[in-house]
N, C-alpha and C. Protein backbone atom coordinates (compact mmCIF):
# COMPACT_ATOMS: atom_id res chain seq x y z
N UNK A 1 105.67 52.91 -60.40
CA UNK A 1 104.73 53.94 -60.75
C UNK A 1 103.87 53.42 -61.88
N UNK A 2 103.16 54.06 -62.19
CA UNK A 2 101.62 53.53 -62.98
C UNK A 2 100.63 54.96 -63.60
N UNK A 3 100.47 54.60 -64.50
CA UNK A 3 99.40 55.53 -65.47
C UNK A 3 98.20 54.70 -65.86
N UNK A 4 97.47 55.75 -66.21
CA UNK A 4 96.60 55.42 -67.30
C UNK A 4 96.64 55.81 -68.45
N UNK A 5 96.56 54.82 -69.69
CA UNK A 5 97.45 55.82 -71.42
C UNK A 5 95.89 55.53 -71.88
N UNK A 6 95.44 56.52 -72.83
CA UNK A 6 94.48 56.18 -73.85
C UNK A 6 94.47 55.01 -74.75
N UNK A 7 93.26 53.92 -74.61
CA UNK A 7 93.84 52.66 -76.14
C UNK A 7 94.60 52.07 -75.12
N UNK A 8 95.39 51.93 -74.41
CA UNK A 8 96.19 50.65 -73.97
C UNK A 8 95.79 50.27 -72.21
N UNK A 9 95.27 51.22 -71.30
CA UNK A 9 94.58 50.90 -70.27
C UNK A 9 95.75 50.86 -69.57
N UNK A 10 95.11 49.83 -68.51
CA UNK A 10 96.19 50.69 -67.21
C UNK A 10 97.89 50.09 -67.17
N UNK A 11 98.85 51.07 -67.03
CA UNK A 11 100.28 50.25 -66.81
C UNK A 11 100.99 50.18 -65.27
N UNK A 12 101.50 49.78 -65.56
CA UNK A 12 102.49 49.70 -64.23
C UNK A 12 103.88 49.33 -64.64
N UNK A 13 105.01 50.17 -63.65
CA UNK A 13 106.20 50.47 -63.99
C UNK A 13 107.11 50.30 -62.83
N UNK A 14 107.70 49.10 -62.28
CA UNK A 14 108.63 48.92 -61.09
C UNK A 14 109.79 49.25 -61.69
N UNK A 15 110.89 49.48 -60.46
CA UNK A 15 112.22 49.84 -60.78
C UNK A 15 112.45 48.98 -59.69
N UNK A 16 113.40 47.38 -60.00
CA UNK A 16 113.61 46.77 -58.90
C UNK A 16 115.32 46.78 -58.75
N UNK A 17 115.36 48.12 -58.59
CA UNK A 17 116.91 48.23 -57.90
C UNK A 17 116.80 49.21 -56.70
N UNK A 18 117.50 48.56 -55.90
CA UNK A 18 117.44 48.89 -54.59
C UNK A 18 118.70 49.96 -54.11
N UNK A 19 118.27 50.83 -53.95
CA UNK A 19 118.81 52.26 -54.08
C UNK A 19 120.71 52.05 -52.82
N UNK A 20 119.93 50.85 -51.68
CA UNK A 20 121.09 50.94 -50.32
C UNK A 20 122.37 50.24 -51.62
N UNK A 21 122.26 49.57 -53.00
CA UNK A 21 123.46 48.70 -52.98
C UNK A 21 124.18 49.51 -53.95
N UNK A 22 123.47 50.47 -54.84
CA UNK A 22 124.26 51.11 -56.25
C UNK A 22 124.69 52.57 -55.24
N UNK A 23 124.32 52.87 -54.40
CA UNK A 23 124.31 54.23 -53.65
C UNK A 23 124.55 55.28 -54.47
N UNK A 24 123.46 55.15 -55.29
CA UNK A 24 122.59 56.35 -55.92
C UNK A 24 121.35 56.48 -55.69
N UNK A 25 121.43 57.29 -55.77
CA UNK A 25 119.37 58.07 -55.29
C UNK A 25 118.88 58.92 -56.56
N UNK A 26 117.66 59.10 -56.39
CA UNK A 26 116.74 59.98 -57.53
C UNK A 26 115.55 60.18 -57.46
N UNK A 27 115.14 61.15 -57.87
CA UNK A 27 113.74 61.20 -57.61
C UNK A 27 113.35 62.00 -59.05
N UNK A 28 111.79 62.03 -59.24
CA UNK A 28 111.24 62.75 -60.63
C UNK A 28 110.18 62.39 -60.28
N UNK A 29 109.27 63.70 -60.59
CA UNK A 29 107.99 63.75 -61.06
C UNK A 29 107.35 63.39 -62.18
N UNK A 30 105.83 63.00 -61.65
CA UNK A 30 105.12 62.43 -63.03
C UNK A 30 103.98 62.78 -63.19
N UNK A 31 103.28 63.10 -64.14
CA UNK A 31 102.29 63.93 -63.79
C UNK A 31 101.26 63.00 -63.95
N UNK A 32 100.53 63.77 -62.74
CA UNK A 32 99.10 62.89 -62.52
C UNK A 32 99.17 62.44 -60.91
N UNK A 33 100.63 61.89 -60.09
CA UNK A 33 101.03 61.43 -58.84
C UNK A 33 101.16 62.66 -58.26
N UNK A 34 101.01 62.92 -57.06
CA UNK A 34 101.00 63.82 -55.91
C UNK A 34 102.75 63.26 -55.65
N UNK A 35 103.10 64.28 -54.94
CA UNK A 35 104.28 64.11 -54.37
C UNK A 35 104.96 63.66 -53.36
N UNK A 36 103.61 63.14 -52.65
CA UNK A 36 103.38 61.97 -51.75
C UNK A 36 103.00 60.55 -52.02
N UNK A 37 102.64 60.38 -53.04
CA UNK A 37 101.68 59.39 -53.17
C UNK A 37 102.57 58.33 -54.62
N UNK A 38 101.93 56.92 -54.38
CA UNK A 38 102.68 56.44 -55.11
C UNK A 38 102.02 55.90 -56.23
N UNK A 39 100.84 56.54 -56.75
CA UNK A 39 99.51 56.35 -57.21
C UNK A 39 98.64 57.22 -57.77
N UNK A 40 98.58 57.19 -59.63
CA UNK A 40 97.84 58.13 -59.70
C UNK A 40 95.94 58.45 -59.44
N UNK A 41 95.41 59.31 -59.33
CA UNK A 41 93.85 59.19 -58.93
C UNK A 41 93.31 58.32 -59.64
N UNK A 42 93.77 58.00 -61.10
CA UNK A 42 92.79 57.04 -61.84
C UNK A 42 93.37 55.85 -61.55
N UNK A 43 94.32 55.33 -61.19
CA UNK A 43 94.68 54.06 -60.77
C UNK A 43 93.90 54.01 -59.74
N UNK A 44 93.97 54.92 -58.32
CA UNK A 44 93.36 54.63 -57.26
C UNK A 44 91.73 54.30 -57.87
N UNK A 45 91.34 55.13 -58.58
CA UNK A 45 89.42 55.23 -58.68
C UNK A 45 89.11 53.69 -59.51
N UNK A 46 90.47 53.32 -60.50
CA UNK A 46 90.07 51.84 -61.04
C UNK A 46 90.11 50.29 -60.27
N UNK A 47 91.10 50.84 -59.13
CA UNK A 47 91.27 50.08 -57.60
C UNK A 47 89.85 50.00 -56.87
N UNK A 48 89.51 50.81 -56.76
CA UNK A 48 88.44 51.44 -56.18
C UNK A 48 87.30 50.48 -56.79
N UNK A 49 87.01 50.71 -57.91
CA UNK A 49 85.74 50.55 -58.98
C UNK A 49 85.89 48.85 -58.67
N UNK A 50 87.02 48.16 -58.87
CA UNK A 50 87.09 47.01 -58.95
C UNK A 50 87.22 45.67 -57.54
N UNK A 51 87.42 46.94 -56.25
CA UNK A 51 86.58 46.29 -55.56
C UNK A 51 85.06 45.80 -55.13
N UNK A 52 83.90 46.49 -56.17
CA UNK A 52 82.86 46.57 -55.95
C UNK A 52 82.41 45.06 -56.68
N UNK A 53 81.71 44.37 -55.82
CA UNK A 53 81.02 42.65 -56.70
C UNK A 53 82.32 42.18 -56.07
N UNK A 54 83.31 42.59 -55.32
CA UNK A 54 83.77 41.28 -54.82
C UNK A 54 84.78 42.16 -53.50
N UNK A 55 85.60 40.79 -53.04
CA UNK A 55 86.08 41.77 -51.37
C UNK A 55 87.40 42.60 -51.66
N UNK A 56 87.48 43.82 -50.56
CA UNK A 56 88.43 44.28 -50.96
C UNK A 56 89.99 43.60 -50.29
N UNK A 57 89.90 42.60 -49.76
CA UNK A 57 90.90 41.46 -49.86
C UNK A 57 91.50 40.73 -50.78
N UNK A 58 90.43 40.08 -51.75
CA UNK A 58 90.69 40.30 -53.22
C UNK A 58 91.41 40.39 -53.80
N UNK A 59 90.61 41.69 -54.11
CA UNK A 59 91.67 43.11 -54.90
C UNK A 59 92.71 43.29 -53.94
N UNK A 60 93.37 43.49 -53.23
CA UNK A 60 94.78 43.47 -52.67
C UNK A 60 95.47 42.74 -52.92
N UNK A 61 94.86 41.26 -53.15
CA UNK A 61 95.47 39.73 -53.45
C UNK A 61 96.03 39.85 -55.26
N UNK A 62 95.14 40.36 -55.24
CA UNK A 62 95.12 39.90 -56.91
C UNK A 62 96.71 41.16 -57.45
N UNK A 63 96.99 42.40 -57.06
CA UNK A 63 97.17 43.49 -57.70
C UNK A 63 98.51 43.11 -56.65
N UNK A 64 98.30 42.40 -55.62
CA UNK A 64 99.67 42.56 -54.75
C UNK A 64 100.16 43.61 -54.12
N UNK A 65 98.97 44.51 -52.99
CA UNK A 65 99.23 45.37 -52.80
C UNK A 65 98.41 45.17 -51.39
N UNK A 66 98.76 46.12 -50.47
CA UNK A 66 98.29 46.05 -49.38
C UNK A 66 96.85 46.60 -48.61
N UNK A 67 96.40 45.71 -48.05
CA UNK A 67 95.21 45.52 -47.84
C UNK A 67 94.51 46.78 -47.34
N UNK A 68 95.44 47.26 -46.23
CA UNK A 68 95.38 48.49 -46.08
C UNK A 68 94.98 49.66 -46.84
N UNK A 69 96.02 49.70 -48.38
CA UNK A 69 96.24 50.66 -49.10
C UNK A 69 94.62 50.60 -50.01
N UNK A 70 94.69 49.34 -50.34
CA UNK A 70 93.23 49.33 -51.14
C UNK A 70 92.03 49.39 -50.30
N UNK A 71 92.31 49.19 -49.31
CA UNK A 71 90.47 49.86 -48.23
C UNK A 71 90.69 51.45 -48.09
N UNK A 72 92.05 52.25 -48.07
CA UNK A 72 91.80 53.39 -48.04
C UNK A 72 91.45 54.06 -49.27
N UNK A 73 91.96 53.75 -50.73
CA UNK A 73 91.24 54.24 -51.76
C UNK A 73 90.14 53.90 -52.47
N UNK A 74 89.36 52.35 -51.77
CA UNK A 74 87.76 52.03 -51.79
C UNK A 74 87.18 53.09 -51.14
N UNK A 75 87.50 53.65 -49.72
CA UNK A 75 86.83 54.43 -48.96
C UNK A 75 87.26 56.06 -49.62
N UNK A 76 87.98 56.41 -50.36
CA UNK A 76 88.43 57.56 -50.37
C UNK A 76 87.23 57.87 -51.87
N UNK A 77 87.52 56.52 -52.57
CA UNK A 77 86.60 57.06 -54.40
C UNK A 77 85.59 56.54 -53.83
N UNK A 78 84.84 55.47 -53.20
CA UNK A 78 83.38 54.81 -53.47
C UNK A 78 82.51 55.88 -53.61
N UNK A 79 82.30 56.88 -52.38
CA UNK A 79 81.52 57.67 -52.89
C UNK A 79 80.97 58.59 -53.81
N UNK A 80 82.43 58.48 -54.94
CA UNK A 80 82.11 59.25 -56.08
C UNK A 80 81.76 58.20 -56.91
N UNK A 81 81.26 56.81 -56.75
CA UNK A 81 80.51 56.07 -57.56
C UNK A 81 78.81 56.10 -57.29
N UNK A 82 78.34 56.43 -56.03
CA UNK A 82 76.91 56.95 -55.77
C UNK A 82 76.45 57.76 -57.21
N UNK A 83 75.10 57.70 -57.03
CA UNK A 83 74.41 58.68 -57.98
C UNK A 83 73.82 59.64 -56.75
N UNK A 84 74.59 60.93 -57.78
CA UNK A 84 73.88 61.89 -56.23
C UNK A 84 72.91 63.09 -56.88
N UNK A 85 72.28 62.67 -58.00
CA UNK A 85 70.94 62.93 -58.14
C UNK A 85 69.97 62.87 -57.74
N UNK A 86 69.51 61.98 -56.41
CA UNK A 86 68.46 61.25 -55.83
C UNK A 86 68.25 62.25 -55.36
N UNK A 87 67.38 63.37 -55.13
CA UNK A 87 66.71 64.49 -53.83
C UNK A 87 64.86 63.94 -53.85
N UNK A 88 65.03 63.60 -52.59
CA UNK A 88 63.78 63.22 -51.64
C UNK A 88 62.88 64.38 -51.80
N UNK A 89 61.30 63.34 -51.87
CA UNK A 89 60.69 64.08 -52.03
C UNK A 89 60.18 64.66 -50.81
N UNK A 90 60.46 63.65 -49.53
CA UNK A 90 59.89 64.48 -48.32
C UNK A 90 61.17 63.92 -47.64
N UNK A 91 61.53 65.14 -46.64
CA UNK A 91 62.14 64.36 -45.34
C UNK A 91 61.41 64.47 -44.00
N UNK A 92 62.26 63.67 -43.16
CA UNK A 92 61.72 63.90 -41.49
C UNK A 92 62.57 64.49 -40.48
N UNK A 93 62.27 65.42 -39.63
CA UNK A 93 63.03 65.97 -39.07
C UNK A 93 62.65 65.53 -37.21
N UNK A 94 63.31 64.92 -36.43
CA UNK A 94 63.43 63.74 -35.81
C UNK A 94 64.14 64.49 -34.30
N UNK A 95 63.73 64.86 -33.11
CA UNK A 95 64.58 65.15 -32.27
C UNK A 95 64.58 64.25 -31.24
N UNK A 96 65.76 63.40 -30.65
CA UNK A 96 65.90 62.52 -29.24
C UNK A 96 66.89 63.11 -28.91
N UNK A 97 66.48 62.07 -27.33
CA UNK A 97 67.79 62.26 -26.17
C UNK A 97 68.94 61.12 -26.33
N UNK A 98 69.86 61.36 -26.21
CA UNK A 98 70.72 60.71 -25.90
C UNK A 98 70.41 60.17 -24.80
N UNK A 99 70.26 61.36 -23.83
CA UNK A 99 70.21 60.99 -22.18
C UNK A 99 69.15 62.01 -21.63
N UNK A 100 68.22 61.77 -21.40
CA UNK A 100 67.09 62.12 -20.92
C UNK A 100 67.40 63.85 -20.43
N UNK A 101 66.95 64.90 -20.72
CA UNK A 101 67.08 65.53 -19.64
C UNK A 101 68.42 66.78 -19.48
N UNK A 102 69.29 66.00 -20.65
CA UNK A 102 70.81 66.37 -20.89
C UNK A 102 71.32 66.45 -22.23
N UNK A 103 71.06 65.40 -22.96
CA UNK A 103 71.64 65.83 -24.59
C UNK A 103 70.71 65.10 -25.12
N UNK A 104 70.37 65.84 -26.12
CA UNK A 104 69.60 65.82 -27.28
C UNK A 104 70.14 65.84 -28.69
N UNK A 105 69.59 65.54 -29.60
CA UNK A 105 69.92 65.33 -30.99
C UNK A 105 69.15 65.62 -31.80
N UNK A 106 68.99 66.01 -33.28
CA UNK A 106 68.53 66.28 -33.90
C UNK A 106 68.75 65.04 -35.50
N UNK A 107 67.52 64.51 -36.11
CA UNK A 107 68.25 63.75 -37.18
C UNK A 107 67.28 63.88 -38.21
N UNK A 108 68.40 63.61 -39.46
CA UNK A 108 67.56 63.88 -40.80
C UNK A 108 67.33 63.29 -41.58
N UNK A 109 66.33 62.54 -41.96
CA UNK A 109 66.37 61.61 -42.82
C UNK A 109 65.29 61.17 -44.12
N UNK A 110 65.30 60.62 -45.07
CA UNK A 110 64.62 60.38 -46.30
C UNK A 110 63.25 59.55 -45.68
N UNK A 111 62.02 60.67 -45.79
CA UNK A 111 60.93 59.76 -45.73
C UNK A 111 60.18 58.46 -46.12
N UNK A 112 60.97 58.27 -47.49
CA UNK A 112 60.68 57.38 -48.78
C UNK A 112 61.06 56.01 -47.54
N UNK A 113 62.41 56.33 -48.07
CA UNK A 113 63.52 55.18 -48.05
C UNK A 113 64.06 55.29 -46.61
N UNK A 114 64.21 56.05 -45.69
CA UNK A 114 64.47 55.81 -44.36
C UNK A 114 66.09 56.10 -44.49
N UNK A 115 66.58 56.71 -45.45
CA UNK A 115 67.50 56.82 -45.37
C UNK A 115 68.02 58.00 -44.59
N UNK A 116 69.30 57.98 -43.35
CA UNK A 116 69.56 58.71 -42.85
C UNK A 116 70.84 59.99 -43.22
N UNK A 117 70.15 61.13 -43.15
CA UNK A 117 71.15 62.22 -44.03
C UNK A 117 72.19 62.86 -42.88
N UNK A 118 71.87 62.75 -42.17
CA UNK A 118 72.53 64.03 -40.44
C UNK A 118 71.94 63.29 -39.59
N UNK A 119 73.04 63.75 -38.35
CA UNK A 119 72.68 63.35 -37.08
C UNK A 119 72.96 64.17 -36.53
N UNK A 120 72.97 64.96 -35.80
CA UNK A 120 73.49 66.60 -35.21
C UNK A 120 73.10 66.27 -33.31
N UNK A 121 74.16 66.51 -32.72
CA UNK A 121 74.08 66.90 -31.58
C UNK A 121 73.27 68.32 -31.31
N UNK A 122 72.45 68.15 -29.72
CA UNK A 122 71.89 69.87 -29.74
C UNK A 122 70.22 69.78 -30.61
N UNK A 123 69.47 70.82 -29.93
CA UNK A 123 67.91 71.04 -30.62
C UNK A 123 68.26 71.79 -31.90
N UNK A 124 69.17 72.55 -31.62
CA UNK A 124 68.92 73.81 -32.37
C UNK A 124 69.81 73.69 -34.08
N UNK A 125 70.80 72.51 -34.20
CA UNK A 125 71.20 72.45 -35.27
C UNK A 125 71.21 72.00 -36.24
């Protein structure tokens, strides 16, 4: 398990005894970890932060953790590293077919920058 303390930055805390040989068990809460999870949010968001400028292979390599685990909390925080102040000054509102005749789409996107906001199945949504 792992925190973040004020002044000393991030820790980490193994317990390398293996529960099958002393046959004792335990469990405790810590605050900040979900009761699923083996990770608190600011560990995950500093995981997160520190895959950015380099791969998230990396960062799995480096922290010794699985590759897996660190692409799901890159993908879970990145977007709360965006600045989501940006509102466009114009958008475009865009309708095609998928398939001629049969489905249609609707899409939304930043006039500026071409950036795409929605894609909506259907005229009407």
């Amino acid at each position: 398990m792992h925190d973040y303390a004020q002044r000393i930055g991030i820790f980490w805390i193994e317990l390398p005894l293996e529960r099958r040989r002393c046959g004792m068990t335990f469990s405790t809460s810590y605050p900040g970890i979900s009761s699923r999870s083996m990770a608190t949010d600011a560990f995950q968001q500093w995981v997160a932060q520190s895959c950015i400028g380099t791969s998230i292979q990396a960062v799995a390599r480096m922290l010794e953790l699985p590759y897996t685990t660190v692409e799901r909390w890159f993908y879970t925080h990145a977007p709360s590293f965006l600045p989501n102040s940006i509102q466009p000054k114009a958008v475009c509102v865009d309708e095609f077919a998928f398939r001629k005749g049969n489905d249609y789409g609707v899409s939304v996107m930043d006039a500026e920058t071409g950036e795409v906001y929605a894609i909506e199945a259907g005229k009407k949504e």
